[in-house]
C-alpha atoms as a PDB file:
ATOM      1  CA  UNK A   1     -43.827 -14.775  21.373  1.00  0.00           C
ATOM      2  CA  UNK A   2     -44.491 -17.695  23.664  1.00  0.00           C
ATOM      3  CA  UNK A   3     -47.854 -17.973  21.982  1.00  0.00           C
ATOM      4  CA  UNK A   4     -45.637 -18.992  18.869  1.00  0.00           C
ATOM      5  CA  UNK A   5     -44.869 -22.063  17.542  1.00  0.00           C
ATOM      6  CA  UNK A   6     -41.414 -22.946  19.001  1.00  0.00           C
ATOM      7  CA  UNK A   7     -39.708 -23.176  14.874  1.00  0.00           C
ATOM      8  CA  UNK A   8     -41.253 -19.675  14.227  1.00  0.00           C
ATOM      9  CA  UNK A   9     -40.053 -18.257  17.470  1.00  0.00           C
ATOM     10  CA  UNK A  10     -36.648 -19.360  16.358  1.00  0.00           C
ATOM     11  CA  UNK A  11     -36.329 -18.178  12.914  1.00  0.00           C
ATOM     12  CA  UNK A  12     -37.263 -14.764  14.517  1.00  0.00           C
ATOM     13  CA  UNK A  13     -34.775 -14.884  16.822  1.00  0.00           C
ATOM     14  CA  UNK A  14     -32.568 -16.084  14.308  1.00  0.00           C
ATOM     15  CA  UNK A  15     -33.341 -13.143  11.747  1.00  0.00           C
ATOM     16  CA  UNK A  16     -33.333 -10.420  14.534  1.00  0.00           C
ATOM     17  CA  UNK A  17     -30.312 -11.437  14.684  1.00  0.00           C
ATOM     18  CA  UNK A  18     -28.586  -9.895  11.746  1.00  0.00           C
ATOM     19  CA  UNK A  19     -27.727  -6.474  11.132  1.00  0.00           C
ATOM     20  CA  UNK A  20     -30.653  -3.790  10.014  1.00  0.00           C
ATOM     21  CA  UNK A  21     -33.462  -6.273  11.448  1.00  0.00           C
ATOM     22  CA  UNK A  22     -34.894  -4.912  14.374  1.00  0.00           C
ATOM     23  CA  UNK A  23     -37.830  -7.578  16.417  1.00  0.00           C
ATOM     24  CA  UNK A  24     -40.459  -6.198  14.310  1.00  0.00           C
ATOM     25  CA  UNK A  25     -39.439  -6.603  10.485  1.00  0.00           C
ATOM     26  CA  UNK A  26     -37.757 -10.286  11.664  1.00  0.00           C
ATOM     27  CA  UNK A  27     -41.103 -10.882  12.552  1.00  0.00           C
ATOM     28  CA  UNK A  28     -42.758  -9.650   9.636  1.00  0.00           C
ATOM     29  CA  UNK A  29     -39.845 -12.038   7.667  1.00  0.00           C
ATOM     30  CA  UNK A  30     -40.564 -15.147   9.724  1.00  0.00           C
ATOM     31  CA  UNK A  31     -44.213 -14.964   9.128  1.00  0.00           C
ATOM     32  CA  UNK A  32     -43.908 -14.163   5.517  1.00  0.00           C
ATOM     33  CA  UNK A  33     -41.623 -17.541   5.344  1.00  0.00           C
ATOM     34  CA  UNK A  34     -43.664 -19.453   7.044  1.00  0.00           C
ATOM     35  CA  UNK A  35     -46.894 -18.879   4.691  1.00  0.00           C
ATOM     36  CA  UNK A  36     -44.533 -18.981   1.532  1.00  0.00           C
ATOM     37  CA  UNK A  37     -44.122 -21.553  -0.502  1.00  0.00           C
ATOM     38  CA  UNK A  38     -41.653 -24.604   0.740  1.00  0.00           C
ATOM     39  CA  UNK A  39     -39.754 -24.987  -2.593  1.00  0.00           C
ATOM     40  CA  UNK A  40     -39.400 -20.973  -2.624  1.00  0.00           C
ATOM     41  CA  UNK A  41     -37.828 -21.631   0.774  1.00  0.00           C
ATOM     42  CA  UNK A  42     -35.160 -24.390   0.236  1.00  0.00           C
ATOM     43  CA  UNK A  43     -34.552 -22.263  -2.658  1.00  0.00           C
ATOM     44  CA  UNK A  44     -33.501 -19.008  -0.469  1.00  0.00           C
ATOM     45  CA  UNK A  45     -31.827 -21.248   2.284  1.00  0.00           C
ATOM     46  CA  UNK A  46     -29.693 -22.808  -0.478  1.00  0.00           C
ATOM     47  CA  UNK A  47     -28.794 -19.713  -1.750  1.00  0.00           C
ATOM     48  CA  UNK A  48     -27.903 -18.145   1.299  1.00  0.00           C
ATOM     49  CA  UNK A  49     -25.240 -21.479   2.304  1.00  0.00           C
ATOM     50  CA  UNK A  50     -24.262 -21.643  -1.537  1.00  0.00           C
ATOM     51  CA  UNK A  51     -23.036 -17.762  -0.780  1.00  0.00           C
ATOM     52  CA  UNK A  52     -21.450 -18.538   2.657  1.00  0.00           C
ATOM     53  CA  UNK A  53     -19.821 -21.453   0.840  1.00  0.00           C
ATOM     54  CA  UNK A  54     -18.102 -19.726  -1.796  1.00  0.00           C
ATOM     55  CA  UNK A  55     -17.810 -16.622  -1.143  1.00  0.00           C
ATOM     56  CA  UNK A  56     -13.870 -15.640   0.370  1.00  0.00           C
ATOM     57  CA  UNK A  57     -11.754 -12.863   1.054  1.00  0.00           C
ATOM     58  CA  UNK A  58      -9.664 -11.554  -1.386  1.00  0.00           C
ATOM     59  CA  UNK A  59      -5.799 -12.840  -0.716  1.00  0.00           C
ATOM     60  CA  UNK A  60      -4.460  -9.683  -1.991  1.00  0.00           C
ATOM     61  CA  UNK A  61      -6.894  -7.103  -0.904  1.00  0.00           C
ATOM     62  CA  UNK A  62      -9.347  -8.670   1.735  1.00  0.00           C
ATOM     63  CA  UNK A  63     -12.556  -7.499  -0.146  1.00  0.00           C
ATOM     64  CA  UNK A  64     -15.128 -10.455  -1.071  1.00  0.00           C
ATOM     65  CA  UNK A  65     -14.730 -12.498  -4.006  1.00  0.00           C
ATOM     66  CA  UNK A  66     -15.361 -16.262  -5.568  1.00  0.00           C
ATOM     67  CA  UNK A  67     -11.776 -15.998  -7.072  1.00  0.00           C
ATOM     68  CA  UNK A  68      -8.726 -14.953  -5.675  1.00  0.00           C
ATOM     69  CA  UNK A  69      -6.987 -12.541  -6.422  1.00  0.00           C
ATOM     70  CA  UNK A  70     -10.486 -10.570  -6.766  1.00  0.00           C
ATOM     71  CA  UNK A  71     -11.512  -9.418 -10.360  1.00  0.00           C
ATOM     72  CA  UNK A  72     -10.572  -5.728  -8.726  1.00  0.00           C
ATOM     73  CA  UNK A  73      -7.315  -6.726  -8.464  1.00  0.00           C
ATOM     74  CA  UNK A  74      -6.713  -8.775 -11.665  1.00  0.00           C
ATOM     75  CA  UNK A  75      -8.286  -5.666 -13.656  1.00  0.00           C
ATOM     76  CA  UNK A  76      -5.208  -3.714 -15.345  1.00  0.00           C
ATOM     77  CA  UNK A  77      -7.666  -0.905 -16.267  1.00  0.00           C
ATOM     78  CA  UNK A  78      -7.453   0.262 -12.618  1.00  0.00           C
ATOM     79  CA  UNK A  79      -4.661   2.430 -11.119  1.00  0.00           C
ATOM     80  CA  UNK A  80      -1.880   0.055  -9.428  1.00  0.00           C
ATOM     81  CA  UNK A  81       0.090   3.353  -7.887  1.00  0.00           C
ATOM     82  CA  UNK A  82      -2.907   4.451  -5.847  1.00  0.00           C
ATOM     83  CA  UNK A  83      -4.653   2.240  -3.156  1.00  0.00           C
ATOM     84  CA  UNK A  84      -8.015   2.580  -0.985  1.00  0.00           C
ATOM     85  CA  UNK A  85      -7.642   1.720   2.568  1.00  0.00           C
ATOM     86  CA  UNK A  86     -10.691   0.709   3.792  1.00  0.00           C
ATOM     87  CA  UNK A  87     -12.079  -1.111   7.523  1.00  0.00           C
ATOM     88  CA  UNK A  88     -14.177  -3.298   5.780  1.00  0.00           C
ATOM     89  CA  UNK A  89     -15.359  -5.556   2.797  1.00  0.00           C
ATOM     90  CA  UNK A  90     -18.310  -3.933   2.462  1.00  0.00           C
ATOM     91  CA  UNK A  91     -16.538  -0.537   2.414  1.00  0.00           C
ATOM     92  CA  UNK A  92     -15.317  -1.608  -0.735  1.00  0.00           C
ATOM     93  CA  UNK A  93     -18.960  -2.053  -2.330  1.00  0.00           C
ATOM     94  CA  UNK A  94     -19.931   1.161  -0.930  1.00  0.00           C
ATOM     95  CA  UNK A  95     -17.167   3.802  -2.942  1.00  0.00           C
ATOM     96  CA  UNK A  96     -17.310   1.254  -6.258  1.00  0.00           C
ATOM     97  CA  UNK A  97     -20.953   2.029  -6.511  1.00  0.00           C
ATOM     98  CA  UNK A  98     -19.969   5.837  -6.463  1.00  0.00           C
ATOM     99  CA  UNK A  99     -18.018   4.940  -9.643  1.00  0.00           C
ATOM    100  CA  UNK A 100     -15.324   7.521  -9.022  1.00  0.00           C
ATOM    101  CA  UNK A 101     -12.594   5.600  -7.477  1.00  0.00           C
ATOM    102  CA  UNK A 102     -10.265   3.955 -10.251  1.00  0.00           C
ATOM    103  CA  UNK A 103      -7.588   2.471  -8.117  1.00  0.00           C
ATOM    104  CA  UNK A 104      -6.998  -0.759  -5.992  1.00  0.00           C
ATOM    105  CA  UNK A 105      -8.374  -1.546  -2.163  1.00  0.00           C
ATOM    106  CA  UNK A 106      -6.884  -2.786   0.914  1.00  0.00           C
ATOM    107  CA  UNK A 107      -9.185  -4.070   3.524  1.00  0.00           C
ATOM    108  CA  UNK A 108      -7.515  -3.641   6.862  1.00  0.00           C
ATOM    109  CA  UNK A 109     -10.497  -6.460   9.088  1.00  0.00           C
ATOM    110  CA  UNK A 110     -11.544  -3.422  11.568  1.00  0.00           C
ATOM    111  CA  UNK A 111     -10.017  -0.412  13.661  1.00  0.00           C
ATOM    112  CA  UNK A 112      -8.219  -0.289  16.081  1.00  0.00           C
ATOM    113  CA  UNK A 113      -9.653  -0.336  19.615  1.00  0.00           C
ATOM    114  CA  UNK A 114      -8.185  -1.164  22.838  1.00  0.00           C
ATOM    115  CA  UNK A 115     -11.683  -0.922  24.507  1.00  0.00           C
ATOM    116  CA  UNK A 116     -12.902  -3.703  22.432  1.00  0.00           C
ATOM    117  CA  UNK A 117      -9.597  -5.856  22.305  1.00  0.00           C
ATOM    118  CA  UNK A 118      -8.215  -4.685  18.889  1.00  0.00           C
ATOM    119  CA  UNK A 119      -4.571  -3.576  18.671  1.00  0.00           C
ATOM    120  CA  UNK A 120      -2.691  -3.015  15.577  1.00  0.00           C
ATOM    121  CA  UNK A 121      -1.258  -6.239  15.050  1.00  0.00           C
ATOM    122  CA  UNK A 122      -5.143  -7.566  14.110  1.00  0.00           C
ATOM    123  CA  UNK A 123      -5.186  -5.368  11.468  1.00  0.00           C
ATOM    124  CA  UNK A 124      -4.081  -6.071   8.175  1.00  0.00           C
ATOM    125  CA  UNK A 125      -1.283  -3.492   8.403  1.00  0.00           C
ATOM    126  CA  UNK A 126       1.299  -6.138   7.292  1.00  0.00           C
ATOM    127  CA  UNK A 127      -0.564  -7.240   4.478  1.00  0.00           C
ATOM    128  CA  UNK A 128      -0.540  -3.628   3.017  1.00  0.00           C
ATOM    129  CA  UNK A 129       2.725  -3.294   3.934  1.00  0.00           C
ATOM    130  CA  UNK A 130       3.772  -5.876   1.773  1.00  0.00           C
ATOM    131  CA  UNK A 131       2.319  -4.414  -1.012  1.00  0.00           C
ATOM    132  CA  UNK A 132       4.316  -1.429  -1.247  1.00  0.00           C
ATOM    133  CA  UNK A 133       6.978  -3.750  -1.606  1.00  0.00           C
ATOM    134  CA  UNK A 134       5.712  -6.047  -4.179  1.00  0.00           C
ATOM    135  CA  UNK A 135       3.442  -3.324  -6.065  1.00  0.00           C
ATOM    136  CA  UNK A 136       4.155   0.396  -7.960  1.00  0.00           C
ATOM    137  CA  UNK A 137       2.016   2.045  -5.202  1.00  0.00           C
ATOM    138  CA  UNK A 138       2.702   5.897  -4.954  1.00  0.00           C
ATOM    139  CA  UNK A 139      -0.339   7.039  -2.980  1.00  0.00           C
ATOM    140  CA  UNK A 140      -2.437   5.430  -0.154  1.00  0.00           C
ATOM    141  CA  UNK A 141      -6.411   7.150   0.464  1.00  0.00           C
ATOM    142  CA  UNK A 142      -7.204   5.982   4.840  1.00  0.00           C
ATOM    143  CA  UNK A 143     -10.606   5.475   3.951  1.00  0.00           C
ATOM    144  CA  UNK A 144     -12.107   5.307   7.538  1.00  0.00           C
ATOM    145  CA  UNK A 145     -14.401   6.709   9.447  1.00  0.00           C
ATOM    146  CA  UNK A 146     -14.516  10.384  11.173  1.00  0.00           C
ATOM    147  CA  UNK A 147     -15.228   8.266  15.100  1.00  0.00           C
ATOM    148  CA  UNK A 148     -12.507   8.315  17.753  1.00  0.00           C
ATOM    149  CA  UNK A 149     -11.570   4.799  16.501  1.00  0.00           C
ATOM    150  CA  UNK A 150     -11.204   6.118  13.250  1.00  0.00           C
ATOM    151  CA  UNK A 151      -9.416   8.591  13.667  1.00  0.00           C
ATOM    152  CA  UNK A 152      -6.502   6.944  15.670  1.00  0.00           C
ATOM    153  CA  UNK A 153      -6.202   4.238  13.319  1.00  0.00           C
ATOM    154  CA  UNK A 154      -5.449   6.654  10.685  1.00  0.00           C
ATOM    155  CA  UNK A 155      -3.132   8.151  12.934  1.00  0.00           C
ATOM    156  CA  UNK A 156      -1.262   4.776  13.041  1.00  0.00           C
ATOM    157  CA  UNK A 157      -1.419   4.440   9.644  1.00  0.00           C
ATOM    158  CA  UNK A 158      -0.065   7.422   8.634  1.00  0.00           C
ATOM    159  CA  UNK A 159       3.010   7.164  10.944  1.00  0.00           C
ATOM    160  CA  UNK A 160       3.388   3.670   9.513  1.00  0.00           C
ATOM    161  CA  UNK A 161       3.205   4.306   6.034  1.00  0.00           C
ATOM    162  CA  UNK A 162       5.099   7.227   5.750  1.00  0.00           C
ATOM    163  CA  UNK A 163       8.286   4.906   6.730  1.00  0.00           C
ATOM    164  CA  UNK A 164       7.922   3.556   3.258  1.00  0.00           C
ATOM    165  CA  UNK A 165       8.055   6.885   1.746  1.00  0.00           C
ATOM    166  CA  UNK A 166       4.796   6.951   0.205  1.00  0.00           C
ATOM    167  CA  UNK A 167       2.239   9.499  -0.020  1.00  0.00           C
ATOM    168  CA  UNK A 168      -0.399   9.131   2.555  1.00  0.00           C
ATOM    169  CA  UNK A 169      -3.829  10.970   1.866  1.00  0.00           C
ATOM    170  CA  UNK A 170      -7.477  11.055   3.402  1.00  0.00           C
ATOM    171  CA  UNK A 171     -10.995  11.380   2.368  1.00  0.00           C
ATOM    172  CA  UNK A 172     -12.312  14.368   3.871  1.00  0.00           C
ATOM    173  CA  UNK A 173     -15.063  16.173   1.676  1.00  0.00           C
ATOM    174  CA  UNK A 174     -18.544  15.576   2.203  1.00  0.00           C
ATOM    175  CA  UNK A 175     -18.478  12.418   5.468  1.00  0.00           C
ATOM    176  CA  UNK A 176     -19.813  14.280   8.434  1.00  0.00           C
ATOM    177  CA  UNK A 177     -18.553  13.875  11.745  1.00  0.00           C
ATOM    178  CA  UNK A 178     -18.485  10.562  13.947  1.00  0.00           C
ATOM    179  CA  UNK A 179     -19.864   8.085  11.232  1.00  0.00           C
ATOM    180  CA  UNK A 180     -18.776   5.239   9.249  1.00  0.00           C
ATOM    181  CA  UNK A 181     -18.567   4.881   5.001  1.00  0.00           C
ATOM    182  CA  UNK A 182     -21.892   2.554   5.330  1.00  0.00           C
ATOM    183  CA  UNK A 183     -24.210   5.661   6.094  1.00  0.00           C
ATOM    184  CA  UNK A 184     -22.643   7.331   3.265  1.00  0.00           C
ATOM    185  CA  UNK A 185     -24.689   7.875  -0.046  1.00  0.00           C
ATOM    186  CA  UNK A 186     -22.713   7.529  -3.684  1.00  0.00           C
ATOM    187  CA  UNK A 187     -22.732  11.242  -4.517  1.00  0.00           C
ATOM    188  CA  UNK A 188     -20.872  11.884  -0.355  1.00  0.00           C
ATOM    189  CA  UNK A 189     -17.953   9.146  -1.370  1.00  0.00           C
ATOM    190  CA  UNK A 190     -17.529  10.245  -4.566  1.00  0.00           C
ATOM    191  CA  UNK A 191     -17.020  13.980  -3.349  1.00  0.00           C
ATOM    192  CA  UNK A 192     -14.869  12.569  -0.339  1.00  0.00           C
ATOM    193  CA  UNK A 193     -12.356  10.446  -2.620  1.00  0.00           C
ATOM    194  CA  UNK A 194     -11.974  14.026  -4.962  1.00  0.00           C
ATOM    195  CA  UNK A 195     -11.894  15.916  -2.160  1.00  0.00           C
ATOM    196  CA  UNK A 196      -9.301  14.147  -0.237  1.00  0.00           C
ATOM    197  CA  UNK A 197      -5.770  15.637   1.373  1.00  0.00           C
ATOM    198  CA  UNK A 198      -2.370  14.723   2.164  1.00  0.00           C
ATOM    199  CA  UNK A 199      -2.279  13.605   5.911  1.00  0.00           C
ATOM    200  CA  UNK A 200      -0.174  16.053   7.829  1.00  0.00           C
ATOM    201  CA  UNK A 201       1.381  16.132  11.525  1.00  0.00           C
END
């Protein structure tokens, strides 16, 4: 690297930085930038802080949109009585591209995790919670993943929820052990949302 100019050397750094791109394909990236053309370049960096601009999260659900309430929310075509609960936005792309799922979301911003700093109260638990006042929800799917972190937020959850009387549920079918819904192929969330069961203590 130090044989680099000191711009290049940066954007690596900068592009290893982001999730998925080890040193190697960041510098594969950076070099490919560097050689392209400049106007193809201003045109991807404007993109990018166009998208960081106005992009948002959802006020009702936490998933990303440009309008808010999200266009998954506003659509009456989905099923108000049953909601997703999911750790993160990008959970929620994940199951719509299996294109079983006909219901609402609720992102919850993470898991809880003492280790790390995150208790309960960082969650969006209250959020949700104020949903099953203000919306016909019967059924709530803990969407999360199968790790210890996972599994003691739905835990939580399901102790929480079943104050309000509603039906608490989990995907189970087809997510193996220990992992997270961003591993997960189409065809595994799609079996996991049929395949799911009541939560029971």
């Amino acid at each position: 690297m130090a044989s680099l100019p000191p711009p290049l050397t940066n954007l690596i750094e900068s592009l290893n930085s982001l999730p998925g791109i080890g040193p190697r394909s960041a510098e594969r990236l950076a070099l490919h930038l560097a050689r392209s053309d400049p106007s193809r370049v201003k045109a991807l960096a404007d993109t990018i802080v166009t998208a960081r601009e106005q992009i948002r999260l959802c006020e009702r659900c936490g998933s990303l949109t440009q309008e808010t309430p999200c266009p998954l929310c506003q659509d009456s075509q989905r099923d108000s009585t049953l909601v997703c609960v999911v750790e993160q936005p990008v959970d929620v792309i994940s199951i719509e591209k299996s294109g079983t799922f006909k219901g609402r979301y609720h992102v919850l911003g993470g898991r809880i995790s003492p280790i790390n700093g995150v208790e309960a109260e960082d969650l969006n638990i209250e959020g949700l919670e104020s949903r099953l006042g203000n919306e016909p929800i019967q059924e709530i799917i803990l969407a999360l993943g199968t790790d210890v972190e996972g599994e003691a937020t739905c835990h939580y959850l399901t102790e929480r929820l079943r104050r309000h009387g509603v039906r608490v549920s989990r995907i189970a079918h087809g997510l193996p052990a220990g992992t997270g819904l961003e591993l997960a192929d189409e065809l595994t969330l799609s079996q996991a949302l049929e395949g799911r069961r009541e939560v029971r203590e």
